[in-house]
PDB file of N, CA and C in Angstrom:
ATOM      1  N   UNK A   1     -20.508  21.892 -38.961  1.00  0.00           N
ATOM      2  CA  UNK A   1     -20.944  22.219 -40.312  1.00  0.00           C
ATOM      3  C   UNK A   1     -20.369  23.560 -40.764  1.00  0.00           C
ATOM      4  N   UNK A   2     -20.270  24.406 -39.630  1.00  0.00           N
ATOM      5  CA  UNK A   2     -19.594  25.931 -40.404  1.00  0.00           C
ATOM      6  C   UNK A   2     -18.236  25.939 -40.850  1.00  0.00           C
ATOM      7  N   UNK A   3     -17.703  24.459 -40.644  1.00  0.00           N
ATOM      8  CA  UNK A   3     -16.259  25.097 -40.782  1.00  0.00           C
ATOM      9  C   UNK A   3     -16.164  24.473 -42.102  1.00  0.00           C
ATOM     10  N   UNK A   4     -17.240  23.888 -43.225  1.00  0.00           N
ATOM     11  CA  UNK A   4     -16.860  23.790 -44.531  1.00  0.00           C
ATOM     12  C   UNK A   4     -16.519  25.272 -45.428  1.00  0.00           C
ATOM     13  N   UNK A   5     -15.946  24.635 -46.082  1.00  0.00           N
ATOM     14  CA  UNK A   5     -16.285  26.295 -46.938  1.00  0.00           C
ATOM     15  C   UNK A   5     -17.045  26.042 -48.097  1.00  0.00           C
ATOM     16  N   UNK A   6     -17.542  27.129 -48.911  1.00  0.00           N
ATOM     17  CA  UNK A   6     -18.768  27.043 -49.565  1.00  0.00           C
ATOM     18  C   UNK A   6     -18.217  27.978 -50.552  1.00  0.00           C
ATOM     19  N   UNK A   7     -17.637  27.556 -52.013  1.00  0.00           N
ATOM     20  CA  UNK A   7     -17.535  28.616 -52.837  1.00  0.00           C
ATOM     21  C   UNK A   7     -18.537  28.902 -53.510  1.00  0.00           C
ATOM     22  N   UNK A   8     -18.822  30.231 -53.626  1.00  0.00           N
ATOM     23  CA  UNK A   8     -19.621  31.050 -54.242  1.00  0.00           C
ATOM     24  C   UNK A   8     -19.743  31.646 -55.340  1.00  0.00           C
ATOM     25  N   UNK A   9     -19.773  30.928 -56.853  1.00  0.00           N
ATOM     26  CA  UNK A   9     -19.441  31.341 -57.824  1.00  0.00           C
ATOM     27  C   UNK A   9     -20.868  32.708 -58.454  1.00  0.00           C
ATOM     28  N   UNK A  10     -20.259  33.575 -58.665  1.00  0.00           N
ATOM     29  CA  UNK A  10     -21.332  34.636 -58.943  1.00  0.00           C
ATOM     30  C   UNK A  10     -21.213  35.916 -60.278  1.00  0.00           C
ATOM     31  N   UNK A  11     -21.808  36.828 -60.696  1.00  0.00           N
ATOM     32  CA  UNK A  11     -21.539  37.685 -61.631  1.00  0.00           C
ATOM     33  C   UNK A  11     -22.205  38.949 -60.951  1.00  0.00           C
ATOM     34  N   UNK A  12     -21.883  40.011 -60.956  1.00  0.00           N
ATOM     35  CA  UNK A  12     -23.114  41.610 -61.279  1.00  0.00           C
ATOM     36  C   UNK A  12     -24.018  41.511 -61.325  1.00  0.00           C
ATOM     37  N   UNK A  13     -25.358  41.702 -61.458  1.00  0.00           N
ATOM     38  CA  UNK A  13     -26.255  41.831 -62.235  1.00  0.00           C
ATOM     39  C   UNK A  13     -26.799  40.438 -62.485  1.00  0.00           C
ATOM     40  N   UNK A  14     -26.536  39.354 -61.142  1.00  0.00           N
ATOM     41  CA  UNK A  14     -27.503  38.555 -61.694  1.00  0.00           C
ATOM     42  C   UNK A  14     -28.616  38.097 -60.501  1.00  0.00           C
ATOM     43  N   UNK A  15     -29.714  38.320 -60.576  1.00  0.00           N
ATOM     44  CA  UNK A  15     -30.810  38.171 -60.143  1.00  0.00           C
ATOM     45  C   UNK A  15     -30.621  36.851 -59.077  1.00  0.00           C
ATOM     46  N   UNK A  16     -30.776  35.989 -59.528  1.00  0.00           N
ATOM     47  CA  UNK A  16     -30.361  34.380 -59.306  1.00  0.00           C
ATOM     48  C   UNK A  16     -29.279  34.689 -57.981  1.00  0.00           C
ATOM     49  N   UNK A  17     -28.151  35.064 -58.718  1.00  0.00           N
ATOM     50  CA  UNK A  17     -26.962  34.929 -57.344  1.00  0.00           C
ATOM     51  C   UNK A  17     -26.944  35.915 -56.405  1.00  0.00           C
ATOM     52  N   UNK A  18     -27.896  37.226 -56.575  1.00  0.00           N
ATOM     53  CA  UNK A  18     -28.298  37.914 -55.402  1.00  0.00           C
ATOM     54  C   UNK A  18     -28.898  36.876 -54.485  1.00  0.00           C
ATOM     55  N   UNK A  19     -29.706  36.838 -55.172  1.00  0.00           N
ATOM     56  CA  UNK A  19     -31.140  35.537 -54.033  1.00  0.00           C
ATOM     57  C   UNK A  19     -30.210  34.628 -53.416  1.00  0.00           C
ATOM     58  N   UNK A  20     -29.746  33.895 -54.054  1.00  0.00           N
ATOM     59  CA  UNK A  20     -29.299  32.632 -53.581  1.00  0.00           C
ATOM     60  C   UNK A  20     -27.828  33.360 -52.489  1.00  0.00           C
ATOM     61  N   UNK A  21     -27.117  34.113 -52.361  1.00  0.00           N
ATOM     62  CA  UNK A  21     -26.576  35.208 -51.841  1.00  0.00           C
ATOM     63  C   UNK A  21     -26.682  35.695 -50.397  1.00  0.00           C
ATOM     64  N   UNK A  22     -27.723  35.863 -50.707  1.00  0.00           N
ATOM     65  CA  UNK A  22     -28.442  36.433 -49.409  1.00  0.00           C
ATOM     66  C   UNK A  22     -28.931  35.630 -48.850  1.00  0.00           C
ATOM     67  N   UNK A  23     -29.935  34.788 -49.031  1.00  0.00           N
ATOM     68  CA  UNK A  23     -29.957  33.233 -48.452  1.00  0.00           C
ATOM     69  C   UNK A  23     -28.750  32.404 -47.621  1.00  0.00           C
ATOM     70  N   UNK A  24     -27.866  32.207 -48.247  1.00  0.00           N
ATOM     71  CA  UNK A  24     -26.255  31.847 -47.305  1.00  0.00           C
ATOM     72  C   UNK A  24     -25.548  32.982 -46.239  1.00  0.00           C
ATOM     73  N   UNK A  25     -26.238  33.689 -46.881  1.00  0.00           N
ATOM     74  CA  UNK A  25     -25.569  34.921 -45.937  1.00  0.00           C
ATOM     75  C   UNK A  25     -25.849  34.547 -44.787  1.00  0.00           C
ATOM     76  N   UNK A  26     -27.435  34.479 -44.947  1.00  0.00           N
ATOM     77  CA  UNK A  26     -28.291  34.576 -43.335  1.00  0.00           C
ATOM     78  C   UNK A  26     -28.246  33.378 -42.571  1.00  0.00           C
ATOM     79  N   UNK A  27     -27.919  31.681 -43.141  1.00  0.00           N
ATOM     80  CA  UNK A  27     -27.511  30.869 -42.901  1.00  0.00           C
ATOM     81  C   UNK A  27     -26.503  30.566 -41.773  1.00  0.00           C
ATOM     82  N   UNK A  28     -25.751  31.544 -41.946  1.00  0.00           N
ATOM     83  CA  UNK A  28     -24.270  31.920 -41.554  1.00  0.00           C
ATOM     84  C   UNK A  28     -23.023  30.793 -42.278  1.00  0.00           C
ATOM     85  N   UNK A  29     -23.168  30.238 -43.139  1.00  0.00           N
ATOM     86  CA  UNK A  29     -22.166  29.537 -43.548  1.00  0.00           C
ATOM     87  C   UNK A  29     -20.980  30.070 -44.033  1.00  0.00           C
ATOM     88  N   UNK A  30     -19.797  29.389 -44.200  1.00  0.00           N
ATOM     89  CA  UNK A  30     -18.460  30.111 -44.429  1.00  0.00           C
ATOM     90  C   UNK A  30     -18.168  30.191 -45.789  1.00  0.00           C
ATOM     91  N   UNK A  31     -18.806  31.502 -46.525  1.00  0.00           N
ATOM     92  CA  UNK A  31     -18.910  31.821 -47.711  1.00  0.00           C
ATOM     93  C   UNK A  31     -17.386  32.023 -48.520  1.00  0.00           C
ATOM     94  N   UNK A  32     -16.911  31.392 -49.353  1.00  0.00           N
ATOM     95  CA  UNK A  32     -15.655  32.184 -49.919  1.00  0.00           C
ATOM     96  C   UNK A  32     -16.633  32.959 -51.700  1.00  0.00           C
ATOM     97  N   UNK A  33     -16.921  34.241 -51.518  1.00  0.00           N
ATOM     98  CA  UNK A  33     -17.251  34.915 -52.777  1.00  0.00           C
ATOM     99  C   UNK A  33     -16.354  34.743 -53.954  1.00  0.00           C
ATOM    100  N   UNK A  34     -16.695  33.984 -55.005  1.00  0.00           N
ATOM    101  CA  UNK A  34     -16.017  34.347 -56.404  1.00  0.00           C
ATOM    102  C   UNK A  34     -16.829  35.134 -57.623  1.00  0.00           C
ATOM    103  N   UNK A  35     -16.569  36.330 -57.918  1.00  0.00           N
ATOM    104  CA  UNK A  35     -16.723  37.101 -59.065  1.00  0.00           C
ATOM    105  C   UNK A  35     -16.343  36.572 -60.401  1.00  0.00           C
ATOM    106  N   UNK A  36     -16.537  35.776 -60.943  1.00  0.00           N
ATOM    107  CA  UNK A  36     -16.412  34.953 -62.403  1.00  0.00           C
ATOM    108  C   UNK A  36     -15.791  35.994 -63.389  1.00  0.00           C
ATOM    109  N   UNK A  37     -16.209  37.581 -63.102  1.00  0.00           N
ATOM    110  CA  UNK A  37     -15.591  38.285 -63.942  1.00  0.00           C
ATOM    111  C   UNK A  37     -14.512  38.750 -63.987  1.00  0.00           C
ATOM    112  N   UNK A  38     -13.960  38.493 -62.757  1.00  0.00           N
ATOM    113  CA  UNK A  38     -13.054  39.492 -62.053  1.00  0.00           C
ATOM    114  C   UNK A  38     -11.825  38.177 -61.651  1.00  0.00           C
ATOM    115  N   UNK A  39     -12.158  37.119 -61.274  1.00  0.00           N
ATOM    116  CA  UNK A  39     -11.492  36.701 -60.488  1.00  0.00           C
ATOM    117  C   UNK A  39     -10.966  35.819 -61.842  1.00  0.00           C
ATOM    118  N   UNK A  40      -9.537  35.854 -62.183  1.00  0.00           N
ATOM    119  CA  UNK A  40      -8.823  34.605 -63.063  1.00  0.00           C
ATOM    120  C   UNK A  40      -9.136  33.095 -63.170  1.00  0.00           C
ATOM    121  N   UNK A  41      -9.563  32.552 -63.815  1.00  0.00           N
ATOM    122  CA  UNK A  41      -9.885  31.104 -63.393  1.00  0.00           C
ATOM    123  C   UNK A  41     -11.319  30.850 -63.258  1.00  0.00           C
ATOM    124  N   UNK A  42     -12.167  31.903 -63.043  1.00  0.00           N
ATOM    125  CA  UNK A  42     -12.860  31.386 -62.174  1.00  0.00           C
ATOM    126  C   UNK A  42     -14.292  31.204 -62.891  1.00  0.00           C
ATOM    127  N   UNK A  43     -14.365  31.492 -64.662  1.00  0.00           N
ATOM    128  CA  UNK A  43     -15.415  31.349 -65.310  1.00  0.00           C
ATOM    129  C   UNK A  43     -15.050  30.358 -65.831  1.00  0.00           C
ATOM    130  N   UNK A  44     -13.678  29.970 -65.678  1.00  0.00           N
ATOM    131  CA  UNK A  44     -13.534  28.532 -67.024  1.00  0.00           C
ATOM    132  C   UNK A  44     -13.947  27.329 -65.853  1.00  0.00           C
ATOM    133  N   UNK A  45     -13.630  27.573 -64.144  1.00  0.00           N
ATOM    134  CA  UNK A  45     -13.845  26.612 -63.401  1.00  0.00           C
ATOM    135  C   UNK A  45     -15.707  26.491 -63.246  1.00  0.00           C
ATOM    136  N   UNK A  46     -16.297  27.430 -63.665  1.00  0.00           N
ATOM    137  CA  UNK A  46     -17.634  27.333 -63.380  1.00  0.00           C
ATOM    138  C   UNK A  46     -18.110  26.523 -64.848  1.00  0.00           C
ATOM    139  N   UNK A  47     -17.480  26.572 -66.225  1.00  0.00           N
ATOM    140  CA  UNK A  47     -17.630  26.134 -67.024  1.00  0.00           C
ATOM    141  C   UNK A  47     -17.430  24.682 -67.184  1.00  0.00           C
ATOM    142  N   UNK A  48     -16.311  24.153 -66.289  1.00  0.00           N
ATOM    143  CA  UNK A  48     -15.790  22.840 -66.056  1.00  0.00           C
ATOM    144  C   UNK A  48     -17.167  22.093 -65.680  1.00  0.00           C
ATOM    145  N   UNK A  49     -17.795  23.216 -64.765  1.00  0.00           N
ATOM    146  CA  UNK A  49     -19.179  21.957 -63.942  1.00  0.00           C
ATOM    147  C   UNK A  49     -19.943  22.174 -64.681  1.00  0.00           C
ATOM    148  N   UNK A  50     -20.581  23.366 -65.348  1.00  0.00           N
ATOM    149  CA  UNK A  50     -21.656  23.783 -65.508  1.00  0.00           C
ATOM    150  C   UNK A  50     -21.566  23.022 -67.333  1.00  0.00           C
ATOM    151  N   UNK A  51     -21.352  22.232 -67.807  1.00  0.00           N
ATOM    152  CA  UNK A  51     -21.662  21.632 -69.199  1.00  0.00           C
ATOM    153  C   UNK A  51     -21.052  22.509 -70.370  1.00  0.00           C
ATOM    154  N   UNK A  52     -20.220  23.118 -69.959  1.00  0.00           N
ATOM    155  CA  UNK A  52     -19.545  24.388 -71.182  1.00  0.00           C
ATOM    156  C   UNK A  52     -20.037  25.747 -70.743  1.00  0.00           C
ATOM    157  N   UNK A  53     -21.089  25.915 -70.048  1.00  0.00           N
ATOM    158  CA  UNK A  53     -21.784  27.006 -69.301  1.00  0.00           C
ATOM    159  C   UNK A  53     -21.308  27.880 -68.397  1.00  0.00           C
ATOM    160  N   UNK A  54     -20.958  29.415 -68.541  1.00  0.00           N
ATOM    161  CA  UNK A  54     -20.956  29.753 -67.381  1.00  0.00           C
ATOM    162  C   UNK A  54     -22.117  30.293 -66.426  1.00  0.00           C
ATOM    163  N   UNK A  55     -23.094  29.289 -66.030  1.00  0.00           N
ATOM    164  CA  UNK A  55     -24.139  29.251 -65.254  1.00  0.00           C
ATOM    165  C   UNK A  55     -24.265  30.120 -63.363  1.00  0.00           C
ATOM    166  N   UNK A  56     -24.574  30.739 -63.606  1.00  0.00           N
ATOM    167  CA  UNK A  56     -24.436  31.270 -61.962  1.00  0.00           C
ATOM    168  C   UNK A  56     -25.547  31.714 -61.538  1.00  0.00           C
ATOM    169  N   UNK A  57     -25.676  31.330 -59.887  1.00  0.00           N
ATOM    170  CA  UNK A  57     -24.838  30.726 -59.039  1.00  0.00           C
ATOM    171  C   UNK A  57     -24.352  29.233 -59.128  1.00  0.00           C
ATOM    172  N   UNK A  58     -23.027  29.104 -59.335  1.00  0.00           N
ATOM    173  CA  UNK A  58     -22.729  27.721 -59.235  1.00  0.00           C
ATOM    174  C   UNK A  58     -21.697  27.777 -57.877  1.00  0.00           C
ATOM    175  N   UNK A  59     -22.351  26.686 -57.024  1.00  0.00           N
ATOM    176  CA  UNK A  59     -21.412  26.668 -55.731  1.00  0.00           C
ATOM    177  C   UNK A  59     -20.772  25.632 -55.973  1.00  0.00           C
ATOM    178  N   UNK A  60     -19.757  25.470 -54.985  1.00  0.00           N
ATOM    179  CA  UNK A  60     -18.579  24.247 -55.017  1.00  0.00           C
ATOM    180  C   UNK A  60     -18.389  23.954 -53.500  1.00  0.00           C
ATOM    181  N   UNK A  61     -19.061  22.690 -52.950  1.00  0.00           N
ATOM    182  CA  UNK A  61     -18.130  22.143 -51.656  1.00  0.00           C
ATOM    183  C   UNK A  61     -17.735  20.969 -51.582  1.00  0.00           C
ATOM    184  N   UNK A  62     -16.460  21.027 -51.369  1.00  0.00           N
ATOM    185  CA  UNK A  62     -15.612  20.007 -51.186  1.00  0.00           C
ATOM    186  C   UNK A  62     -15.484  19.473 -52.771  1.00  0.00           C
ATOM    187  N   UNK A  63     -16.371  18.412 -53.272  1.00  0.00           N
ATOM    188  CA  UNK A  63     -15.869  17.433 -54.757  1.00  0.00           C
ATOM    189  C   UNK A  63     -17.552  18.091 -55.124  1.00  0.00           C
ATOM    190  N   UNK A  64     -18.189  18.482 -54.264  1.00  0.00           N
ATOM    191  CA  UNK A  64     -19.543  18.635 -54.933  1.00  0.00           C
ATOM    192  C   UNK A  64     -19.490  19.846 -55.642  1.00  0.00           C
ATOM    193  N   UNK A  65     -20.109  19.909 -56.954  1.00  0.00           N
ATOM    194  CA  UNK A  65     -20.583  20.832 -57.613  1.00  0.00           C
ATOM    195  C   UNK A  65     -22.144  21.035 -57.531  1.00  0.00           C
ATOM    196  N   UNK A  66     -22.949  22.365 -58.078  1.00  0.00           N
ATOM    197  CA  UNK A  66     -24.281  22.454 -57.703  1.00  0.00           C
ATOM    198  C   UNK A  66     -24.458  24.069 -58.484  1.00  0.00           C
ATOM    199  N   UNK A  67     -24.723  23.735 -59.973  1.00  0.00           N
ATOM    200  CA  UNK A  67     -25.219  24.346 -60.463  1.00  0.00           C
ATOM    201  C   UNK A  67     -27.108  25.206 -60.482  1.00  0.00           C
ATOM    202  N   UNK A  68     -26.817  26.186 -60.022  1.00  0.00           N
ATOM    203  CA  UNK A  68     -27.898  26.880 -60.190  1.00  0.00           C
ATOM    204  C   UNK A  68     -28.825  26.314 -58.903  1.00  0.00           C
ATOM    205  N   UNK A  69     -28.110  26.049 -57.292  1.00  0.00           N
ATOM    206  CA  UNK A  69     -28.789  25.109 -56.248  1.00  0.00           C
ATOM    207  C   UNK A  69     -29.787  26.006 -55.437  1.00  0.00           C
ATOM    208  N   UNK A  70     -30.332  25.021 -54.856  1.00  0.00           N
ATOM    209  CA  UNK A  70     -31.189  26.123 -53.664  1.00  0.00           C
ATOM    210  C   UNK A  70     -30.500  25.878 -52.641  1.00  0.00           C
ATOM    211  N   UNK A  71     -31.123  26.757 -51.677  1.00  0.00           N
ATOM    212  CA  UNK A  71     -29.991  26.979 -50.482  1.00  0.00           C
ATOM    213  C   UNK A  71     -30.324  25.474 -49.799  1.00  0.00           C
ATOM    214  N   UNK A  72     -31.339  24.506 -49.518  1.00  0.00           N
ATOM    215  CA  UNK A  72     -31.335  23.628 -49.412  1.00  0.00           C
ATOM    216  C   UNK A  72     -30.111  22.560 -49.984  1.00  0.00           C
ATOM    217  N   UNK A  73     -30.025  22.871 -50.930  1.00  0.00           N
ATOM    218  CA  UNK A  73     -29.366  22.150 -51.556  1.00  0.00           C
ATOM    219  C   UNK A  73     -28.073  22.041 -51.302  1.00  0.00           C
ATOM    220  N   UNK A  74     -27.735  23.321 -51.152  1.00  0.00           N
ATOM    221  CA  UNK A  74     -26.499  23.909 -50.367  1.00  0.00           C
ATOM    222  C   UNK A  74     -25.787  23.299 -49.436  1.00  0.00           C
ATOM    223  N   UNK A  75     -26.958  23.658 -48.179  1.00  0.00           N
ATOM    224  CA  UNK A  75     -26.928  22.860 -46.890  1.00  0.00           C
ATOM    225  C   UNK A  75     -26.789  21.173 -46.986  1.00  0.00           C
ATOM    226  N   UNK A  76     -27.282  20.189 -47.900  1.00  0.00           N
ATOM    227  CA  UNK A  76     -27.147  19.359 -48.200  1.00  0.00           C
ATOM    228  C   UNK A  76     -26.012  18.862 -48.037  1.00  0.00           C
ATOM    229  N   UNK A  77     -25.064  19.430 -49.391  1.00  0.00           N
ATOM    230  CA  UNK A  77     -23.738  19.220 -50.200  1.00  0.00           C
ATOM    231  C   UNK A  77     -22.668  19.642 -48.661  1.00  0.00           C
ATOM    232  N   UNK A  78     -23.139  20.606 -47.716  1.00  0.00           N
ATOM    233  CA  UNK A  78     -22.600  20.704 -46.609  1.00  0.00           C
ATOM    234  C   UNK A  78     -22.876  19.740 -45.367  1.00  0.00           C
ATOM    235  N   UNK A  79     -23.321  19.282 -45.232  1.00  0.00           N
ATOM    236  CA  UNK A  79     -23.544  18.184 -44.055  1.00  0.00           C
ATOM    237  C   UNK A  79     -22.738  17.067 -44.802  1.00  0.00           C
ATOM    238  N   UNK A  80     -23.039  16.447 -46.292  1.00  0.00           N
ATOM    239  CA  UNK A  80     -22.558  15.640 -46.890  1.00  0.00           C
ATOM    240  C   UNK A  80     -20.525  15.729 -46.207  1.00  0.00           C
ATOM    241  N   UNK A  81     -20.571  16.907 -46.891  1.00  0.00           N
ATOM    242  CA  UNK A  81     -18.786  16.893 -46.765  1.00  0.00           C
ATOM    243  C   UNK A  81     -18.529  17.166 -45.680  1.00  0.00           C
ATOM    244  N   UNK A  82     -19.278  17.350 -44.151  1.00  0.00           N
ATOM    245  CA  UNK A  82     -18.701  17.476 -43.025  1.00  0.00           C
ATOM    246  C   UNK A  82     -18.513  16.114 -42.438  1.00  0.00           C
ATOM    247  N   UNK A  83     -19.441  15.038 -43.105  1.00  0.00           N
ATOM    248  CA  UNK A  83     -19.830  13.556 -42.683  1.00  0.00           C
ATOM    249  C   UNK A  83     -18.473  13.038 -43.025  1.00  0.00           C
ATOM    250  N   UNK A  84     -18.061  13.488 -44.189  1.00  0.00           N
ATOM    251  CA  UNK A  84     -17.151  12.622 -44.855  1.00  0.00           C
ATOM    252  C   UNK A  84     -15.546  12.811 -43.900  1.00  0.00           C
TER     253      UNK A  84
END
């Protein structure tokens, strides 16, 4: 399961993607961090899932998207794509 990767779509200052953040952290899963503000691409790709939205935390593994997930949820979308 650790060797999925787990993108991490996130902003500054947002409450939400601290939590959910720190939660994966402690998990130990193989986090790749994206900064939506900072990073090129990477608010229009959160917009692609999120309904025109740039909603965060929005994670990405594998084909799964998971707007605004719990870390459950997380873990989910990760067993899913290690099965596959």
């Amino acid at each position: 399961m650790n060797n999925v990767e787990v993108e991490f779509y996130w902003r500054p200052g947002c409450p939400f993607s601290e939590a959910l953040h720190s939660q994966l952290v402690e998990s130990g899963l193989s986090l790749r961090e994206i900064n939506i503000w900072e990073e090129p691409g990477a608010a229009e790709r959160v917009r692609e899932v999120a309904n025109g939205n740039e909603t965060v935390p929005t994670v990405i593994v594998g084909s799964s998207a998971l707007v605004n997930p719990t870390v459950a949820e997380v873990h989910a979308a990760v067993r899913e794509e290690s099965a596959a």
